[in-house]
Protein backbone atom coordinates (compact mmCIF):
# COMPACT_ATOMS: atom_id res chain seq x y z
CA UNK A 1 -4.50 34.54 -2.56
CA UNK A 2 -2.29 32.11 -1.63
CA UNK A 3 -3.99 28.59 -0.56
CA UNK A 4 -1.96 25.90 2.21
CA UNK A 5 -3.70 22.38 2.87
CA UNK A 6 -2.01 20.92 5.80
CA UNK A 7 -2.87 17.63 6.31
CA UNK A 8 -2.35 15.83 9.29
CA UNK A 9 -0.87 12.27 9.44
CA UNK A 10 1.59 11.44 12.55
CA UNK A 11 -0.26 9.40 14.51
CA UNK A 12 0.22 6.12 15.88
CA UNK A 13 -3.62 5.23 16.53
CA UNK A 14 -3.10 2.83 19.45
CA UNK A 15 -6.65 1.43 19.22
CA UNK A 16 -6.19 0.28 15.57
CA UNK A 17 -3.59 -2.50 17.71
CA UNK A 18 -1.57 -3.00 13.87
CA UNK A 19 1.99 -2.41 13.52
CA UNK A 20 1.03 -0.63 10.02
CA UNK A 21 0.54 3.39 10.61
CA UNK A 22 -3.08 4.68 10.95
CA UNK A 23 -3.16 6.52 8.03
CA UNK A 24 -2.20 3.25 5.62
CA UNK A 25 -5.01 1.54 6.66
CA UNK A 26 -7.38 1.07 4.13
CA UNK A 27 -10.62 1.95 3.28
CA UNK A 28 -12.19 1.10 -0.57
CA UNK A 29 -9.08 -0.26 -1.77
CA UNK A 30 -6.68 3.20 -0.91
CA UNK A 31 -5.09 4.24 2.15
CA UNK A 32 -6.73 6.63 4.66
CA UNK A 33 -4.48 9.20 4.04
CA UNK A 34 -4.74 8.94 0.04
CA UNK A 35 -8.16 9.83 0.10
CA UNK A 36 -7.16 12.99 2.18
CA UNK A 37 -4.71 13.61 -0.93
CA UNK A 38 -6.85 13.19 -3.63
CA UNK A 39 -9.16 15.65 -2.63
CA UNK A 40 -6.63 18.11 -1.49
CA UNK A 41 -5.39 17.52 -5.04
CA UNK A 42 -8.69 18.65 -6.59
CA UNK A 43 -8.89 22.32 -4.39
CA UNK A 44 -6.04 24.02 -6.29
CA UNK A 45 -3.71 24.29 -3.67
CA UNK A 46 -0.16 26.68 -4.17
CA UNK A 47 1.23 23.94 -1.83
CA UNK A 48 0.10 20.65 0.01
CA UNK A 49 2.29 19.74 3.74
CA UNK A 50 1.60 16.52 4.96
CA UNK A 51 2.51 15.78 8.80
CA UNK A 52 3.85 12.32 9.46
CA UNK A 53 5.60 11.31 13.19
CA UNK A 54 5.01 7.64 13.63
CA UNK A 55 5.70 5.32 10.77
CA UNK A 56 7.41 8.21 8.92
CA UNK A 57 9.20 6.90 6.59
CA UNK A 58 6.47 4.29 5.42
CA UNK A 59 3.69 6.77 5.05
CA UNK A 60 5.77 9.34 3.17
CA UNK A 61 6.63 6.14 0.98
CA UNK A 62 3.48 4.81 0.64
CA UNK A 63 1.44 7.86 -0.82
CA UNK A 64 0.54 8.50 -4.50
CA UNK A 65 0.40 13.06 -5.01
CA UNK A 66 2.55 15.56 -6.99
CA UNK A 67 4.50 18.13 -5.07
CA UNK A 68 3.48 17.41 -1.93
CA UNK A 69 5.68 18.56 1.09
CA UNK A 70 6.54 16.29 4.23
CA UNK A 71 7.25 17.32 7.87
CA UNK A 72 7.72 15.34 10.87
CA UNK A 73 6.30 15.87 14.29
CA UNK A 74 8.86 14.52 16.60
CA UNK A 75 7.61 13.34 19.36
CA UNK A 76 4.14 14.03 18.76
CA UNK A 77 3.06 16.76 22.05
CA UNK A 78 -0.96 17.25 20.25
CA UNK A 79 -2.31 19.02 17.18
CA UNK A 80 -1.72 22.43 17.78
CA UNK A 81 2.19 21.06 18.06
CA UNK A 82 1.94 18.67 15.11
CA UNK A 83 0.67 22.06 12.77
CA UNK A 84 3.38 24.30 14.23
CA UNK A 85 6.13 21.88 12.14
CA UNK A 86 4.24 23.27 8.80
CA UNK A 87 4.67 26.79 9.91
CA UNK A 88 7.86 26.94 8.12
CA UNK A 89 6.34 25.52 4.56
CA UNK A 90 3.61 28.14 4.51
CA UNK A 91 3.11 31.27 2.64
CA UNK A 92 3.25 34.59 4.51
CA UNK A 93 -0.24 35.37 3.35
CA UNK A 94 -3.42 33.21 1.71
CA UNK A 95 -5.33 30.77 4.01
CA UNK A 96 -4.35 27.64 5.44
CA UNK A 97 -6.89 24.71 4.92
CA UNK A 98 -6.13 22.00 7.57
CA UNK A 99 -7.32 18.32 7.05
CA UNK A 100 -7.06 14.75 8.70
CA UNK A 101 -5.28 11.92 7.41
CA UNK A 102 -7.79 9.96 9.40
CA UNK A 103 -10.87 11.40 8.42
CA UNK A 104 -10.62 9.75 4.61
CA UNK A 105 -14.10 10.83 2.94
CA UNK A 106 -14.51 14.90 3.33
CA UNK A 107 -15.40 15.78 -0.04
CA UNK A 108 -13.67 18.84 -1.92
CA UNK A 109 -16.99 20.92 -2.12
CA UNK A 110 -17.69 20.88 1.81
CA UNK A 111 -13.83 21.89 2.08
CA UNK A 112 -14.46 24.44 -0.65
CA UNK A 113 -17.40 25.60 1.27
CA UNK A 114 -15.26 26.00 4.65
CA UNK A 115 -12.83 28.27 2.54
CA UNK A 116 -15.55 30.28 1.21
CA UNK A 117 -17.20 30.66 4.67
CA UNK A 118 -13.70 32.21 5.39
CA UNK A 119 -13.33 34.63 3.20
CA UNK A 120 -9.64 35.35 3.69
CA UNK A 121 -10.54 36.64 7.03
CA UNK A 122 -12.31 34.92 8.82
CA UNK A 123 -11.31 31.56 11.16
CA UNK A 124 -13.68 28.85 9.75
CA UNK A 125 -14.67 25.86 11.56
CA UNK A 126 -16.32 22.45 9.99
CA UNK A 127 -18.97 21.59 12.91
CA UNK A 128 -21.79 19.14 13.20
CA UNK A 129 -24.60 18.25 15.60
CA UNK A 130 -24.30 14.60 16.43
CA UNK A 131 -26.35 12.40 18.91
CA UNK A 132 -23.64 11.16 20.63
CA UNK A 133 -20.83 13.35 20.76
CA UNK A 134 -18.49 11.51 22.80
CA UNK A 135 -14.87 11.97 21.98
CA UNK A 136 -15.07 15.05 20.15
CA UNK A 137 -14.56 18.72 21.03
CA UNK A 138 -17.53 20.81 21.91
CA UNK A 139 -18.23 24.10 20.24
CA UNK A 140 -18.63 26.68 22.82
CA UNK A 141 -20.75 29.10 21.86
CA UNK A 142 -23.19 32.82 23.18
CA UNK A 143 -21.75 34.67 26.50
CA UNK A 144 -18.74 32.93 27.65
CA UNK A 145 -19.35 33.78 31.22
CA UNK A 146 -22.51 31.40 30.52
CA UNK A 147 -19.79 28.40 30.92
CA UNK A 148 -20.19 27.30 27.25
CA UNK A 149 -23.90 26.45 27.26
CA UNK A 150 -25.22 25.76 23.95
CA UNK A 151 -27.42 29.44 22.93
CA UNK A 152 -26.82 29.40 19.40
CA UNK A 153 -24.52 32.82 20.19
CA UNK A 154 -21.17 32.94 18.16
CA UNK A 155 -18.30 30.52 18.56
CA UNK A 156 -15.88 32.03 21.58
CA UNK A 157 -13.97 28.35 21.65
CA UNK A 158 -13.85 24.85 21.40
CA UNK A 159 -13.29 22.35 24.63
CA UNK A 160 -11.81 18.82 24.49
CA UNK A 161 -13.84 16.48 26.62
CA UNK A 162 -11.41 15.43 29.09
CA UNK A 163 -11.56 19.08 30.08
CA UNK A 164 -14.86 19.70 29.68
CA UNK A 165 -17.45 20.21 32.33
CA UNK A 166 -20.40 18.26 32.49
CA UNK A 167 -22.82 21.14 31.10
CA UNK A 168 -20.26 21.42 28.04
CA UNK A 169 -20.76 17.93 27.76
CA UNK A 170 -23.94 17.46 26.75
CA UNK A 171 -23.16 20.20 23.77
CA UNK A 172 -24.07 18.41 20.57
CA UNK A 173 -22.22 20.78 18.14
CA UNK A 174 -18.62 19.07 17.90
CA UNK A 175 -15.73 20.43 16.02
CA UNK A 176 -14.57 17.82 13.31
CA UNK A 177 -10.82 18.62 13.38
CA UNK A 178 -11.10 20.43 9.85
CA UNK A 179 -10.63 24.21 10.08
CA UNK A 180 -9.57 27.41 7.57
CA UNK A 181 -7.97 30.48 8.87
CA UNK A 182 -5.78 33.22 7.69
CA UNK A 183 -1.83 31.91 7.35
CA UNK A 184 -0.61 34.99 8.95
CA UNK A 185 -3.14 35.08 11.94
CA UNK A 186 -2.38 31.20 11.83
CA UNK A 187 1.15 31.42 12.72
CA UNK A 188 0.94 33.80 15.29
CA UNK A 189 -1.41 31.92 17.15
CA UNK A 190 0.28 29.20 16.89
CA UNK A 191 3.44 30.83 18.78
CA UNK A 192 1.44 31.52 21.69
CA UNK A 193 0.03 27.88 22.36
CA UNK A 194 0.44 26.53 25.82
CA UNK A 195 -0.36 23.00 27.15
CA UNK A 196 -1.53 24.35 30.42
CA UNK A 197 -4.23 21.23 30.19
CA UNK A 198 -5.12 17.60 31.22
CA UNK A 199 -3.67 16.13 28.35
CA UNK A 200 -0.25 18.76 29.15
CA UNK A 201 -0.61 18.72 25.14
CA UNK A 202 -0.59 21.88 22.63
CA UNK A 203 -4.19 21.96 21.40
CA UNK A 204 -5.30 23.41 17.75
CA UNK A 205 -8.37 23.90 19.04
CA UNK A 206 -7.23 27.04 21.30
CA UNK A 207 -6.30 29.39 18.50
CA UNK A 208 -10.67 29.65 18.38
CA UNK A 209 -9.73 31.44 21.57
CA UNK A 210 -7.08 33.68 20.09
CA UNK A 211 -9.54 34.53 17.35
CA UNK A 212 -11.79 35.75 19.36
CA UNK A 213 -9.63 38.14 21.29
CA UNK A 214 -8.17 39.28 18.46
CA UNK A 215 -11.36 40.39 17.20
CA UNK A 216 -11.19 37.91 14.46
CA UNK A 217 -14.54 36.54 13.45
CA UNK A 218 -15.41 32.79 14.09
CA UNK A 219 -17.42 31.27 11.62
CA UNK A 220 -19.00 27.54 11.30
CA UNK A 221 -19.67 25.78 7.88
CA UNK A 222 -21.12 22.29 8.12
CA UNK A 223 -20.49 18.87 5.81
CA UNK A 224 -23.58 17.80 3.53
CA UNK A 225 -23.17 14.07 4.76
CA UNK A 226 -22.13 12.83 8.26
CA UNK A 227 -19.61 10.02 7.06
CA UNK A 228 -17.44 12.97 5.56
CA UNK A 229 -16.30 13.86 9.17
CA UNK A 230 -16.13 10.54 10.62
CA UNK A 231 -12.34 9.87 11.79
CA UNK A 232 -11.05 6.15 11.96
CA UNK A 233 -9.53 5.42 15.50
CA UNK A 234 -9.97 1.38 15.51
CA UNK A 235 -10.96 -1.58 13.20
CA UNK A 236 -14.81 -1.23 14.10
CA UNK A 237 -14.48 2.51 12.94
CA UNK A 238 -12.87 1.27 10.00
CA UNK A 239 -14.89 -1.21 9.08
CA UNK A 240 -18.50 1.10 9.87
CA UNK A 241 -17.03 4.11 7.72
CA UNK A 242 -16.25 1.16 4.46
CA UNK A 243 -20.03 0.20 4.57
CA UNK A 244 -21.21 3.72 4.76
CA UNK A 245 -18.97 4.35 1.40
CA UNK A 246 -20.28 1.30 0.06
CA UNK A 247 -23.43 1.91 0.32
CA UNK A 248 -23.43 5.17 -1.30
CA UNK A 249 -21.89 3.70 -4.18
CA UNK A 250 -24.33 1.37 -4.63
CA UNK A 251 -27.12 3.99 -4.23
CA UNK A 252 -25.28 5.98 -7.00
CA UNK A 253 -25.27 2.90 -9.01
CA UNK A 254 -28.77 2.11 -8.86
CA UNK A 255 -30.14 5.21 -8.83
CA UNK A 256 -28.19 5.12 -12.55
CA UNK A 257 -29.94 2.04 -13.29
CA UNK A 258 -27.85 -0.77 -12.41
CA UNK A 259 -29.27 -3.21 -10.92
CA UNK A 260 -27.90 -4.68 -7.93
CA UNK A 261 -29.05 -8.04 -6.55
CA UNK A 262 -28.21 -6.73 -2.78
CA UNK A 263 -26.81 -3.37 -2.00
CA UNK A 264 -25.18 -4.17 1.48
CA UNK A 265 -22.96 -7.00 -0.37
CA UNK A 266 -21.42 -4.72 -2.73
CA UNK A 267 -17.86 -3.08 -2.89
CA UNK A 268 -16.27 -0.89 -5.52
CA UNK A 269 -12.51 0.30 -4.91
CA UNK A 270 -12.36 2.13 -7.76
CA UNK A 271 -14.37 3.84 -10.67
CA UNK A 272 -16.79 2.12 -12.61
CA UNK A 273 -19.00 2.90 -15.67
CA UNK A 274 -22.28 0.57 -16.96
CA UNK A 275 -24.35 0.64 -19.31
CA UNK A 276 -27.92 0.31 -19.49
CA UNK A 277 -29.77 -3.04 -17.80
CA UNK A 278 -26.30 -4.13 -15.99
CA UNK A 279 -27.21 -6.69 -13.54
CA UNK A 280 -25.03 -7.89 -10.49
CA UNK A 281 -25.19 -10.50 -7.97
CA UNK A 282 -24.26 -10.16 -4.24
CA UNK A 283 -20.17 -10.29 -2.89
CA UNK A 284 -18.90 -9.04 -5.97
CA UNK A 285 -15.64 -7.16 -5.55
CA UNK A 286 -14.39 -4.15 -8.59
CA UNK A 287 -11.67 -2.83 -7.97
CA UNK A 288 -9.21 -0.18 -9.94
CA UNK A 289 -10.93 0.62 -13.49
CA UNK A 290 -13.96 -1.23 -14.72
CA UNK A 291 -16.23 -0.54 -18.05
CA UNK A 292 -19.41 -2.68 -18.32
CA UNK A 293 -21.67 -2.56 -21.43
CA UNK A 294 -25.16 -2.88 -21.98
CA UNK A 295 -27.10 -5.96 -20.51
CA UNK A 296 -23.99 -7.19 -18.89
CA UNK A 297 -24.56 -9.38 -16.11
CA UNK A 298 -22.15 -10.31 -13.53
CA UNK A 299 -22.81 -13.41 -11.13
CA UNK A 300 -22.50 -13.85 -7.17
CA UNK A 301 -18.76 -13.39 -5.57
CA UNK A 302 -16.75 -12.21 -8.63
CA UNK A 303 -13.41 -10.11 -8.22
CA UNK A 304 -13.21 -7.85 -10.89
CA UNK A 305 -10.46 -5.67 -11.72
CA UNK A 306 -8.80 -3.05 -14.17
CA UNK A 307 -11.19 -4.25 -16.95
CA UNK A 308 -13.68 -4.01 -19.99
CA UNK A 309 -16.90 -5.88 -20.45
CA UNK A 310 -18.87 -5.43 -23.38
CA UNK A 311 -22.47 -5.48 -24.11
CA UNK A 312 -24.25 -8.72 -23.31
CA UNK A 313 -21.83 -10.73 -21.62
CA UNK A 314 -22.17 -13.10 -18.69
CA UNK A 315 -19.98 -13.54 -16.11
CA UNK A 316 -20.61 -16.48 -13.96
CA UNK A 317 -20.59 -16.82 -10.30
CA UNK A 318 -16.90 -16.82 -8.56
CA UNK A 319 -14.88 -15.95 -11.25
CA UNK A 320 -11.65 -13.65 -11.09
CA UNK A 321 -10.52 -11.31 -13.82
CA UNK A 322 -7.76 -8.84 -13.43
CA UNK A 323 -6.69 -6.41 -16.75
CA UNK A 324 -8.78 -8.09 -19.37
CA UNK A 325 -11.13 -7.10 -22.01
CA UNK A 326 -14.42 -9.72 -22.79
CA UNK A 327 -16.06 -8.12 -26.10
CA UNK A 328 -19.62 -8.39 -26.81
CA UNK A 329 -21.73 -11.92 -25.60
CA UNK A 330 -19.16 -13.51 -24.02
CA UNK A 331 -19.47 -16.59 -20.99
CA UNK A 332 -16.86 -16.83 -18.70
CA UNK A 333 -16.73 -18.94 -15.50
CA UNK A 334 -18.44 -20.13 -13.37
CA UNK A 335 -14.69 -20.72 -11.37
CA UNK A 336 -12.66 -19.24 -14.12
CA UNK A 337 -9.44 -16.66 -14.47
CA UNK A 338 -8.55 -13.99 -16.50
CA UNK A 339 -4.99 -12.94 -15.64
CA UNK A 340 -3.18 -10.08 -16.99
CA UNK A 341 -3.16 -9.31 -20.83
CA UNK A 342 -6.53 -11.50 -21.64
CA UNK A 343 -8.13 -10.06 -24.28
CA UNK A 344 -11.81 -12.42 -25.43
CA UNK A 345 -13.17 -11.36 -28.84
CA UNK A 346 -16.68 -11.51 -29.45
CA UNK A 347 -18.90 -14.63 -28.17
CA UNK A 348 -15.86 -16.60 -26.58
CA UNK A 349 -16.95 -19.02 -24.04
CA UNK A 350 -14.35 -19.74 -20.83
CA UNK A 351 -15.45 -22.33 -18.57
CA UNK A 352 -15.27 -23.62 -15.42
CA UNK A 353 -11.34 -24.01 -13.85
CA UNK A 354 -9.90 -22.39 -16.89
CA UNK A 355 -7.32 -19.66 -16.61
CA UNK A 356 -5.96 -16.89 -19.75
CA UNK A 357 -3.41 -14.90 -19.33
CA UNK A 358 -1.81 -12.80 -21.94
CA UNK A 359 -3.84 -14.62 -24.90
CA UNK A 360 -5.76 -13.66 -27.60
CA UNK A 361 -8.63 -15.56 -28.15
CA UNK A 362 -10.94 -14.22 -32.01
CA UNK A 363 -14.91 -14.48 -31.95
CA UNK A 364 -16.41 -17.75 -30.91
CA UNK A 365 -13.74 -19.57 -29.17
CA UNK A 366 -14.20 -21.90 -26.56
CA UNK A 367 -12.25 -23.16 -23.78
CA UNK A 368 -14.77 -25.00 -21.62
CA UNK A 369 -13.30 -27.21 -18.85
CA UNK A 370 -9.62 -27.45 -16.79
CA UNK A 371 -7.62 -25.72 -19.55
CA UNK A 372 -4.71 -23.37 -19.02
CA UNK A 373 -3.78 -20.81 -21.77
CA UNK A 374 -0.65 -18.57 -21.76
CA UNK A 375 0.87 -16.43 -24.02
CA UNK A 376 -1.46 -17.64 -26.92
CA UNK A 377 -3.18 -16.45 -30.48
CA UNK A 378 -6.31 -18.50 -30.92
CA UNK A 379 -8.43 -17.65 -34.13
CA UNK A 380 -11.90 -17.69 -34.43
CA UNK A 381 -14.32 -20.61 -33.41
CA UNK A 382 -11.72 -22.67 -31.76
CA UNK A 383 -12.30 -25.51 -29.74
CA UNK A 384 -9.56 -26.12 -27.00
CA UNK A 385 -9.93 -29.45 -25.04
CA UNK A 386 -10.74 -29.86 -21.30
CA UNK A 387 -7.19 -30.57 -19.27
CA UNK A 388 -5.58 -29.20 -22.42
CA UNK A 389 -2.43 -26.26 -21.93
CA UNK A 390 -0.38 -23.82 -23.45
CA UNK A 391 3.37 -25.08 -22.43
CA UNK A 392 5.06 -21.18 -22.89
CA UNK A 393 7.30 -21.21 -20.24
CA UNK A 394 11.02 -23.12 -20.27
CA UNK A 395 12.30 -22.06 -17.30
CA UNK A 396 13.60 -18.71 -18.41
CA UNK A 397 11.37 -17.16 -21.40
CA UNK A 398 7.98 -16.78 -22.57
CA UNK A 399 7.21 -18.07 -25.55
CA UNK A 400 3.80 -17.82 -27.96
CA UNK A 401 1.24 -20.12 -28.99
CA UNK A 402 -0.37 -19.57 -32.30
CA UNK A 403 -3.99 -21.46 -33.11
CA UNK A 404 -5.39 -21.37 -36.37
CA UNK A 405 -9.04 -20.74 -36.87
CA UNK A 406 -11.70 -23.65 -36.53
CA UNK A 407 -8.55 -25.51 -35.04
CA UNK A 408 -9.79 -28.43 -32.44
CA UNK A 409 -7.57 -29.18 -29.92
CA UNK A 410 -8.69 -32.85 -28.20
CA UNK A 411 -7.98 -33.14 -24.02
CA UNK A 412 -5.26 -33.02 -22.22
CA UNK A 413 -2.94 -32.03 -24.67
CA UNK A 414 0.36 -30.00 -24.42
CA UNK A 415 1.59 -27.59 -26.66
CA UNK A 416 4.97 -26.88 -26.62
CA UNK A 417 5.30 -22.96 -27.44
CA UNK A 418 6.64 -22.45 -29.65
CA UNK A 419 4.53 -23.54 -31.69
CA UNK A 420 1.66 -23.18 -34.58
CA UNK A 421 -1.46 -25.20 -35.19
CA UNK A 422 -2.62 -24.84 -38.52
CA UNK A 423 -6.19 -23.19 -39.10
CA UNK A 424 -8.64 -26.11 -39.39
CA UNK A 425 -6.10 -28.53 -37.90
CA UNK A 426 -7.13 -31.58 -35.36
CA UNK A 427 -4.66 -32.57 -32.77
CA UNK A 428 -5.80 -35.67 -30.95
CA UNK A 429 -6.65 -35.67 -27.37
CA UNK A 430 -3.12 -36.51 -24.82
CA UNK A 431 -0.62 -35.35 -27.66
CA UNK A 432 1.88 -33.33 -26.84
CA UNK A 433 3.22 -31.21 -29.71
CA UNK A 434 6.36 -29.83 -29.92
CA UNK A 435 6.42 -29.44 -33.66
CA UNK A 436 4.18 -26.86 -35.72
CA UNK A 437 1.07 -29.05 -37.14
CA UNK A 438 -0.16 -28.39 -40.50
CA UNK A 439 -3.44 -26.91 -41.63
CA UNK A 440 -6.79 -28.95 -41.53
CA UNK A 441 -4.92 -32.08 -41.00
CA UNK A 442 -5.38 -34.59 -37.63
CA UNK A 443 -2.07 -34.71 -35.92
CA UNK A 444 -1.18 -36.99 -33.19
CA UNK A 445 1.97 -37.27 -30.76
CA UNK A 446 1.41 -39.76 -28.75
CA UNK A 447 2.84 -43.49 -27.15
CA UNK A 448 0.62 -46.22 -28.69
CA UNK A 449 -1.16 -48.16 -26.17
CA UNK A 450 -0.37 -51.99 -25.47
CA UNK A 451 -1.32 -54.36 -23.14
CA UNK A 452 1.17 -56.35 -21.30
CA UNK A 453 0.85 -59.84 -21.00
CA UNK A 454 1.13 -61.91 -17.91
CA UNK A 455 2.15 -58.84 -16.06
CA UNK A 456 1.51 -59.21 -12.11
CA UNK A 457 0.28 -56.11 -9.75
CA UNK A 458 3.37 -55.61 -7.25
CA UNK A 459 1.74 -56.53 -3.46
CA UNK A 460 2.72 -55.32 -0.30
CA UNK A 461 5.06 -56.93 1.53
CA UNK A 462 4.16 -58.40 4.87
């Protein structure tokens, strides 16, 4: 049987009050609407329509997912109109699965659930009892003539509150926007829409009306969390639903051990993987891929993305490292950066205001204080020189930086890449090589210091 997921994605979302489409707005580091995707992704869908209408172009732009199948809803005249533009990209038979590009965190088995509860047949609706239903549809349900009290009978329809009466009001059961019916059955319903309502829109929600007088069977199914229903309409929304994620990553986390200094200042927008006895401090940031290995601890406000850590290395407070590797017992920080292509061997110590990007540094090297390293090779047990830095760029190329084991490079040097400093090899501190130095020798390139006699400190004039 042929499965459709159409996914919904054309609105504006007034109350968000950004010029950037609702559906682009972010929530753990991807876009509303590519969370929608990547669970569509994982159903096994023959086909995946996305709606867009406002900000077309730059949502259809924006998104990351294989074969998937645009349509615009132009002007947008309410959800029952916005689905009618996918009519065209669906099968003639199978079910249609429809999601919300604004509801980012329904999870794949509560929409595999829904298409189970359908059967092929049936019109399946995602529903949940909330507290305080305000703003959503109610689920009408028992005698209709009983004017949609709430008597646990089977679903006849679904109201929108600006049209409902006070008594359907106080229903609790909502309808979350998320729904499963038969294509066929689908698309004729969908012919027959009218906007004969307050809104003078085309609602989805009638076809539960159709259903029922054609006999069709209305059926509920219902998420296993809350948060997987909860739409985004402004920036409190947004910002209430990114907690709620991030706090059931953290749970996940600890519950696997990790140990997390406090749970509410955490955010992962991405995948991670620790070992055993990881330890992190509050307002760290991981984003993209990150590995960390036994014992690993990670201090307070750290940005940490795209990278491995191995076992037993410390990462001090405010540090930021983007696609790196650290092996096994390394320090880094407090107030350092790891750019891009920074790859620490075993035991290598990075200090405060030091930055490494595309550099190599072998077991036991150090590069404690206000040191800048770029396009380097640095052998084992190095010592590089506070205000010390890797010259590699003239203007138009990159060029590499090649340090010899047990080399010792004094402060505030400059080395000219390219260049090589011999293994063993001492270059005094405010030399600035341009010239490879030899092997376990001291080299110095610098003006010799005099004192000028009789020399007078300009003054100011009057």
């Amino acid at each position: 049987m042929a499965l459709d997921i159409v996914i919904m994605a054309a609105g504006k979302g007034t109350r968000m009050k950004s010029a950037l489409p609702k559906v682009l707005h972010r929530l753990a580091g991807r876009s509303l609407l590519q969370h929608v995707l990547d669970t569509a992704a994982r159903l096994g869908a023959d086909r995946i329509v996305a709606i867009t209408g406002h900000g077309a172009e730059r949502v259809e732009a924006s998104v990351d997912a294989q074969d998937l199948v645009f349509v615009r809803q132009e002007p947008q005249l309410g959800t029952g109109h916005a689905v009618l533009q996918a009519v065209p990209q669906l099968h003639a038979e199978g079910m249609t699965l429809i999601l919300n590009g604004d509801v980012p965190l329904i999870e794949a088995a509560t929409a595999q659930a829904l298409l189970e509860a359908a059967g092929g047949a049936n019109l399946a609706l995602l529903t949940i009892d909330l507290p305080d239903p305000t703003g959503y549809g109610r689920v009408l349900r028992g005698d209709p003539a009983g004017r949609g009290a709430d008597v646990g009978g089977r679903v006849h329809g679904i109201v929108e509150e600006k049209d409902a009466t006070p008594a359907q009001r106080a229903i609790r059961e909502v309808y979350t926007g998320i729904m499963a019916a038969p294509t066929a059955h689908l698309k004729r319903w969908l012919a027959n829409l009218t906007n004969d309502n307050a809104q003078r829109e085309y609602y989805l929600t009638d076809v539960v009306a159709m259903a029922v007088a054609d006999r069709v069977p209305v059926v509920t199914a219902k998420p296993r969390h809350e948060a997987e229903v909860l739409g985004v309409n402004s920036p409190l929304q947004l910002a209430e639903l990114e907690r709620r994620y991030q706090r059931a990553q953290a749970d996940a986390l600890m519950e696997a051990g990790v140990r997390l200094a406090d749970p509410a200042r955490f955010d992962l927008r991405g995948t991670m993987q620790c070992g055993m006895d990881v330890e992190i401090d509050a307002g760290c940031i991981f984003e993209g891929r990150v590995e960390l290995g036994d014992g690993v601890r990670i201090g307070a406000h750290c940005v940490i993305r795209d990278a491995s850590i191995a076992a037993g290395s410390v990462i001090l407070p405010l540090t930021y490292i983007e696609s790196s590797t650290i092996g096994a017992g390394a320090i880094v920080g407090p107030f350092a950066r790891l750019r891009p292509g920074a790859a620490l061997g075993d035991e290598v110590h990075i200090g405060n205001f030091v930055e490494v990007k595309n550099s190599t540094l072998a077991r036991g090297a150090k590069a404690n204080h206000l040191a800048y390293l770029g396009d380097a090779d640095v052998g084992e047990r190095v010592n590089f020189g506070a205000g010390s830095i890797t010259a590699n760029y003239d203007g138009a190329n990159k060029h590499r930086t090649t340090i010899g084991a047990e080399a010792h490079i004094g402060s505030n040097c400059v080395l000219v890449a390219p260049v090589a400093i011999g293994a063993g090899a001492t270059i005094a501190g405010g030399s600035t090589i341009t010239d490879d130095a030899p092997a376990g020798k001291l080299t110095v390139a610098r003006a010799r210091q005099a004192t000028i006699e009789n020399w007078q400190r300009p003054t100011k004039a009057r």
